[in-house]
Protein backbone atom coordinates (compact mmCIF):
# COMPACT_ATOMS: atom_id res chain seq x y z
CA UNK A 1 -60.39 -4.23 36.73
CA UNK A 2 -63.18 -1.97 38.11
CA UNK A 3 -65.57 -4.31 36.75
CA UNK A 4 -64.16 -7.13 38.39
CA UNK A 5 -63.94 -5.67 42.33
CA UNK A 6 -67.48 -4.43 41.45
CA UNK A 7 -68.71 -8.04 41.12
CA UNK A 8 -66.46 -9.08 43.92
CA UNK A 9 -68.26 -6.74 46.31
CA UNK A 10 -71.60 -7.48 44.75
CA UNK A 11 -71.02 -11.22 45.70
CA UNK A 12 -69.72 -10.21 49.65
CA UNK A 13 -72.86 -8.29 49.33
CA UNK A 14 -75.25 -10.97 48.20
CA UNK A 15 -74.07 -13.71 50.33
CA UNK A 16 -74.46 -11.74 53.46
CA UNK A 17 -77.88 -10.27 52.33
CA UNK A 18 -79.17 -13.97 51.23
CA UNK A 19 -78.07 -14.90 55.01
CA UNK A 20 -79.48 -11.96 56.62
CA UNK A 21 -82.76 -11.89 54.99
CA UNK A 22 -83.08 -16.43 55.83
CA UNK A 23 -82.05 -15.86 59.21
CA UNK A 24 -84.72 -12.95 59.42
CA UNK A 25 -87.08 -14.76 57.85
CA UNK A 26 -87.02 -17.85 60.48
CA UNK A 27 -89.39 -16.46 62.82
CA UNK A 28 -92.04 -14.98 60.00
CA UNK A 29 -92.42 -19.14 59.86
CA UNK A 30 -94.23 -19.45 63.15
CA UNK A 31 -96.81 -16.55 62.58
CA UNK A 32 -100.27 -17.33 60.85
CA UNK A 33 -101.13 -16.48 57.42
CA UNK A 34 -98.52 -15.72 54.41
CA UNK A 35 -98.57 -12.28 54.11
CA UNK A 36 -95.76 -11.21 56.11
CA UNK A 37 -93.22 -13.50 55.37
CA UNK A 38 -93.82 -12.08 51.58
CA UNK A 39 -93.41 -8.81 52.24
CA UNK A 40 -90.48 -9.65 53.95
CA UNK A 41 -88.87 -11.55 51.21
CA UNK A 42 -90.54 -8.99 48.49
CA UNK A 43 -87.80 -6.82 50.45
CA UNK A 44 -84.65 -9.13 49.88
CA UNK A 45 -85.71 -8.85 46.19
CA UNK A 46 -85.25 -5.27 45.97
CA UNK A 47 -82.32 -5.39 48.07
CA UNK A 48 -80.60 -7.61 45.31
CA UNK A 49 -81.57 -5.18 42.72
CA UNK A 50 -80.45 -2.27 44.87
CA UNK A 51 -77.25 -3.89 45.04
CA UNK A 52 -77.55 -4.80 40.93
CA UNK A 53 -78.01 -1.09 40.16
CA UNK A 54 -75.54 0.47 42.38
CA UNK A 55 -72.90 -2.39 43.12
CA UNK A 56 -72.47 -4.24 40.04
CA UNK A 57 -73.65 -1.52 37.51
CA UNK A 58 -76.53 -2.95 36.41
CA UNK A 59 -79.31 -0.25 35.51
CA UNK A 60 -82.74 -2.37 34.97
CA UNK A 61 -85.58 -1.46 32.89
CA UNK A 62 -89.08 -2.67 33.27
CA UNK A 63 -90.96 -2.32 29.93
CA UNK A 64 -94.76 -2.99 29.68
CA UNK A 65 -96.22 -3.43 32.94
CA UNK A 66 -99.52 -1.45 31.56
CA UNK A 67 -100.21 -4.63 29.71
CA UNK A 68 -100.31 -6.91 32.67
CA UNK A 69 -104.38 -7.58 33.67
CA UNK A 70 -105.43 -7.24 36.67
CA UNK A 71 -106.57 -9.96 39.08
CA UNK A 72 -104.83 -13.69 38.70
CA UNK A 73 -102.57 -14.61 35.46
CA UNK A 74 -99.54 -16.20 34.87
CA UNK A 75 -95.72 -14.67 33.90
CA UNK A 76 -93.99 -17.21 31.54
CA UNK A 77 -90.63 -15.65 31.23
CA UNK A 78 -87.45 -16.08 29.26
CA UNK A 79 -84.57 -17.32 31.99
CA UNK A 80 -80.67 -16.01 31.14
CA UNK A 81 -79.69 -15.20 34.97
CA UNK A 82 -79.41 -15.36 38.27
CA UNK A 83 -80.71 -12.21 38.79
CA UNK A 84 -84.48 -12.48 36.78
CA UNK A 85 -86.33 -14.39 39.93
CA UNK A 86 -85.18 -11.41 41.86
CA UNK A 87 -86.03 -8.82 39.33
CA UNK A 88 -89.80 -10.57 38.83
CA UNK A 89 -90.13 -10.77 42.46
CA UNK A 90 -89.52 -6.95 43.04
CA UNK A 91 -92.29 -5.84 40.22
CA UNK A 92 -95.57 -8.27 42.03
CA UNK A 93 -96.44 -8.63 45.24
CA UNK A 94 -97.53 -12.06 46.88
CA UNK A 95 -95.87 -13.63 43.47
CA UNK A 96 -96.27 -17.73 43.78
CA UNK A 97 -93.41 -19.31 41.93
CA UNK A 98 -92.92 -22.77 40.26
CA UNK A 99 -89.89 -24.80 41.23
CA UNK A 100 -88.62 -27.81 40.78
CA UNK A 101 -88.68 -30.35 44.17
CA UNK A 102 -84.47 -30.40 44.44
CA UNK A 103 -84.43 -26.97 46.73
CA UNK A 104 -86.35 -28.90 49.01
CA UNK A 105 -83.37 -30.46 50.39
CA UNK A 106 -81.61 -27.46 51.24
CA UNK A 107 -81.53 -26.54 55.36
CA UNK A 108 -84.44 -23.97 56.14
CA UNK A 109 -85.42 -23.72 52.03
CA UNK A 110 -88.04 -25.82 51.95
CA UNK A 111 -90.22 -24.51 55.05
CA UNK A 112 -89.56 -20.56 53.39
CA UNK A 113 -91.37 -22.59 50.06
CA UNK A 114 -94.05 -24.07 51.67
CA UNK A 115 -94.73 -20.50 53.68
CA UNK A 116 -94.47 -18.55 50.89
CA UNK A 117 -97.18 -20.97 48.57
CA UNK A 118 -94.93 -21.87 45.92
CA UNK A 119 -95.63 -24.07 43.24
CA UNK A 120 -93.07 -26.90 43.92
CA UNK A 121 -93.31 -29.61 40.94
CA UNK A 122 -92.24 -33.27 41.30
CA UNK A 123 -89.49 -33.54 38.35
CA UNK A 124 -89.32 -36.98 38.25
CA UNK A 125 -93.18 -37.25 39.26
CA UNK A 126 -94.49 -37.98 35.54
CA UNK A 127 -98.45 -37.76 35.34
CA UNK A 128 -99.23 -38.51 38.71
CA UNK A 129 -96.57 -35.12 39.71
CA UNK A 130 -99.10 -33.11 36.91
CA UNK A 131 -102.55 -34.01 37.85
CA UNK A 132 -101.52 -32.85 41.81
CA UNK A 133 -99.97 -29.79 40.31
CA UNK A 134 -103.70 -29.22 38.65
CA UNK A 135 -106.01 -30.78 41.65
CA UNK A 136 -103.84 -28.78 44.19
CA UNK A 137 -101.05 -26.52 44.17
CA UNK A 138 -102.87 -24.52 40.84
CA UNK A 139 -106.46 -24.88 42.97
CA UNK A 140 -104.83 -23.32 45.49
CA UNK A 141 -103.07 -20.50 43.88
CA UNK A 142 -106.30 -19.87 42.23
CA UNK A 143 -108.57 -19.92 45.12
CA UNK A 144 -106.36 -17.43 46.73
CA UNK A 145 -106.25 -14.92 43.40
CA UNK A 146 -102.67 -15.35 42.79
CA UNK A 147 -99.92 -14.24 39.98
CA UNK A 148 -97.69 -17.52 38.95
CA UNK A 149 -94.17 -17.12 37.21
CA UNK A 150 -92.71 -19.90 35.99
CA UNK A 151 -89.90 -20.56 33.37
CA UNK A 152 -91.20 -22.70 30.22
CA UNK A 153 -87.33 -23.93 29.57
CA UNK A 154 -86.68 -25.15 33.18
CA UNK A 155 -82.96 -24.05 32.12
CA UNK A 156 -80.97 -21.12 32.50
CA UNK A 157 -80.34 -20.31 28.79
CA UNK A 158 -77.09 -18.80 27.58
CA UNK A 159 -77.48 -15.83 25.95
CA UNK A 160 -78.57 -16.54 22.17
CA UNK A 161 -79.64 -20.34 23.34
CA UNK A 162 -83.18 -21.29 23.00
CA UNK A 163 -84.22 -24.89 25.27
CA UNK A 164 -87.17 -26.66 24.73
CA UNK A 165 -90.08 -25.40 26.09
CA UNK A 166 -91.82 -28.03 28.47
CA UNK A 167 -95.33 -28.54 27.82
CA UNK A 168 -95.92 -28.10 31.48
CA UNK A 169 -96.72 -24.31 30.79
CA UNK A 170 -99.66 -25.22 28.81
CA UNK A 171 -101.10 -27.76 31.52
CA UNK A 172 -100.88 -24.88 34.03
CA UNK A 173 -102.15 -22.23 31.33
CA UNK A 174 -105.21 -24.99 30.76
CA UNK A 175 -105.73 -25.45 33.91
CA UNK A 176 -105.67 -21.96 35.55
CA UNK A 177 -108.06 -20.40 32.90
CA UNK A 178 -105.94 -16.98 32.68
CA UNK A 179 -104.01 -15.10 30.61
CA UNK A 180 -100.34 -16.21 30.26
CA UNK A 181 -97.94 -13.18 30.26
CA UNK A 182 -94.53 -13.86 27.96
CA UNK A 183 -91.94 -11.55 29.48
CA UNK A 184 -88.59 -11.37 27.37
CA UNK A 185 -85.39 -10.28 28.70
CA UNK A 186 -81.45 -9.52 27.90
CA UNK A 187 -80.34 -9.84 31.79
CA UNK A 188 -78.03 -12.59 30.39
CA UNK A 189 -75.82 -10.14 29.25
CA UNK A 190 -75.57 -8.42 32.10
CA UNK A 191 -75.23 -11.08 34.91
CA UNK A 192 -74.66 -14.57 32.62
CA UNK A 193 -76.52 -17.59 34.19
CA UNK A 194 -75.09 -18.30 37.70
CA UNK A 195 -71.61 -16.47 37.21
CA UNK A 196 -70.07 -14.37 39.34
CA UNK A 197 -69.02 -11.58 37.52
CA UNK A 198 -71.18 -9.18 36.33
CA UNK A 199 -70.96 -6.59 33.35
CA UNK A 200 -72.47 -2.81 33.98
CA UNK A 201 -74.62 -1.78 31.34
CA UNK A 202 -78.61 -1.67 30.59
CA UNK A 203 -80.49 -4.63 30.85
CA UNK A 204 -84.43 -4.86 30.65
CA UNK A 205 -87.21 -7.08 31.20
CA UNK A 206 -90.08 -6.43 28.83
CA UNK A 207 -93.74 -7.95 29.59
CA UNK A 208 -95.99 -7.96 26.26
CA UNK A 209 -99.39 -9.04 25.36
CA UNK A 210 -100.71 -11.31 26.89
CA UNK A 211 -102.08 -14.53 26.11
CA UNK A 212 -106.09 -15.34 26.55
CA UNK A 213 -107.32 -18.56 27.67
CA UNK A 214 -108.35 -21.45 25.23
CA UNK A 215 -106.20 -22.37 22.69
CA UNK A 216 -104.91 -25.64 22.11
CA UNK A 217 -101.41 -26.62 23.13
CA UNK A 218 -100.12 -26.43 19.41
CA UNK A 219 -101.17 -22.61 18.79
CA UNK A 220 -100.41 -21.55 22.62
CA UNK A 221 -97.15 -23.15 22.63
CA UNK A 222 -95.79 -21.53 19.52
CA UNK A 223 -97.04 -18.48 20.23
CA UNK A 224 -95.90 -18.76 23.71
CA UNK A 225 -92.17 -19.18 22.53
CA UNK A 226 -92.04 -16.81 19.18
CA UNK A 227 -93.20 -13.59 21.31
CA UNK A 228 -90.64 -14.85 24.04
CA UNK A 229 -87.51 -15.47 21.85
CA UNK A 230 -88.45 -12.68 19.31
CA UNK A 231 -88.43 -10.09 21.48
CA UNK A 232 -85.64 -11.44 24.11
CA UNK A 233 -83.30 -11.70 20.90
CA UNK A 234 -84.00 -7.96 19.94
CA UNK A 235 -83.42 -6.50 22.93
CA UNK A 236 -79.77 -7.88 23.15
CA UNK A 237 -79.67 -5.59 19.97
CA UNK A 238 -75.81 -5.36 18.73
CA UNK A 239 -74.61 -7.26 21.57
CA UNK A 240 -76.25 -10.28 20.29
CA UNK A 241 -73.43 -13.57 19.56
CA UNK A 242 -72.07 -13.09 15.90
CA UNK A 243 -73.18 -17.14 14.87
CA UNK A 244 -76.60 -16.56 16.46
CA UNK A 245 -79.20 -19.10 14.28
CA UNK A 246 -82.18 -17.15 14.05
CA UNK A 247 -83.90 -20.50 12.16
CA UNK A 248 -82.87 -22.25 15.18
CA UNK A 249 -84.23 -20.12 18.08
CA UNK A 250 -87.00 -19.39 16.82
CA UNK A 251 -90.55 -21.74 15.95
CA UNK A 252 -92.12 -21.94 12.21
CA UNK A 253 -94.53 -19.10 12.57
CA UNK A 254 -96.57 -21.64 10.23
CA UNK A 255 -97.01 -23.65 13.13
């Protein structure tokens, strides 16, 4: 019962944050240069996980920030909630973030992503959507020294689920010449995809070694998703689902 009003309030909470923090943001459109408008919406991240901690319950962990480089690389993280675009916002300033082109058509959303510099991708654009992702939006990024998260699945994953991973996270890993970041995480059990009711309890989001530029799309992709799923299925420890399929989840570490 506790539980539940906790996630009730939570919600009141992050509706009327989300709607303070656009509204704010409105006028940060109309000044030059990006910088403010990310600070400002650097702050609505750590509002939400404010509210996560001491709302909801939910006491976050970051693990292995030492291993991050320095200067430009990309995060390619595991995606169970909600809550993880928050929670990887908080940790980097001036993050750019890939999205898919349907947030575009919500009122005010798709000036705040064209502000902010994120990396909006064409879903339905095929090759033509790829090679401006490479010849601009990644040019860009680059040019301006940027960190890039993206989501390899594209999916929220249950927790225990493993999606395909979209070989658009090795055109941008090609492309960008940088290291690739894996970050694995058990949020999922915590605050489950888009529900509303959250669980108290630890949750973490672990960043490990990173991945160095040039391999080929075989060895970068399997790598890519066994350090991701490895470590995102050991941290739900013995709160992992009972008919998990390791064999499934996880890529032949022959490949």
């Amino acid at each position: 019962m506790i539980a539940t009003l906790r996630s009730i309030l939570f919600q009141a909470l992050y509706w009327a944050t989300s709607i303070f923090y656009v509204l704010g943001a409105l006028p940060l459109l109309m000044l030059p240069g990006r910088a403010p408008l990310m600070r400002w919406m650097q702050g609505y991240a750590k509002a939400m996980c404010f509210w996560m901690r001491w709302i909801a319950g939910v006491k976050i962990t970051v693990r292995g920030k030492e291993k991050v480089p320095e200067g430009p690389f990309i995060i390619a993280a595991k995606h169970q909630s909600w809550g993880d675009g928050f929670l990887s916002f908080s940790q980097f300033e001036d993050l750019a973030f890939v999205t898919g082109d349907h947030l575009e058509n919500f009122p005010l959303v798709g000036g705040l992503l064209r502000k902010m510099g994120a990396i909006v991708v064409d879903n339905c654009g095929g090759a033509h959507a790829r090679a401006r992702l490479i010849n601009d939006e990644l040019k860009k990024a680059q040019d301006e020294n940027r960190r890039i998260l993206i989501y390899p699945e594209g999916h929220l994953a249950p927790v225990g689920r493993r999606y395909r991973y979209k070989k658009g996270v090795f055109h941008m890993y090609e492309a960008y010449g940088q290291p690739v970041v894996p970050a694995a995480t058990n949020l999922g059990l915590r605050w489950p995809q888009q529900h509303w009711r959250l669980t108290p309890g630890d949750a973490v989001i672990e960043y490990l070694d990173p991945i160095e530029p040039g391999l080929d799309k075989e060895t970068f992709m399997a790598r890519l998703e066994r350090a991701i799923e490895t470590r995102s299925i050991e941290l739900l420890g013995d709160e992992a689902p009972k008919d998990i399929d390791l064999g499934a989840l996880l890529p032949d570490p022959r490949s």
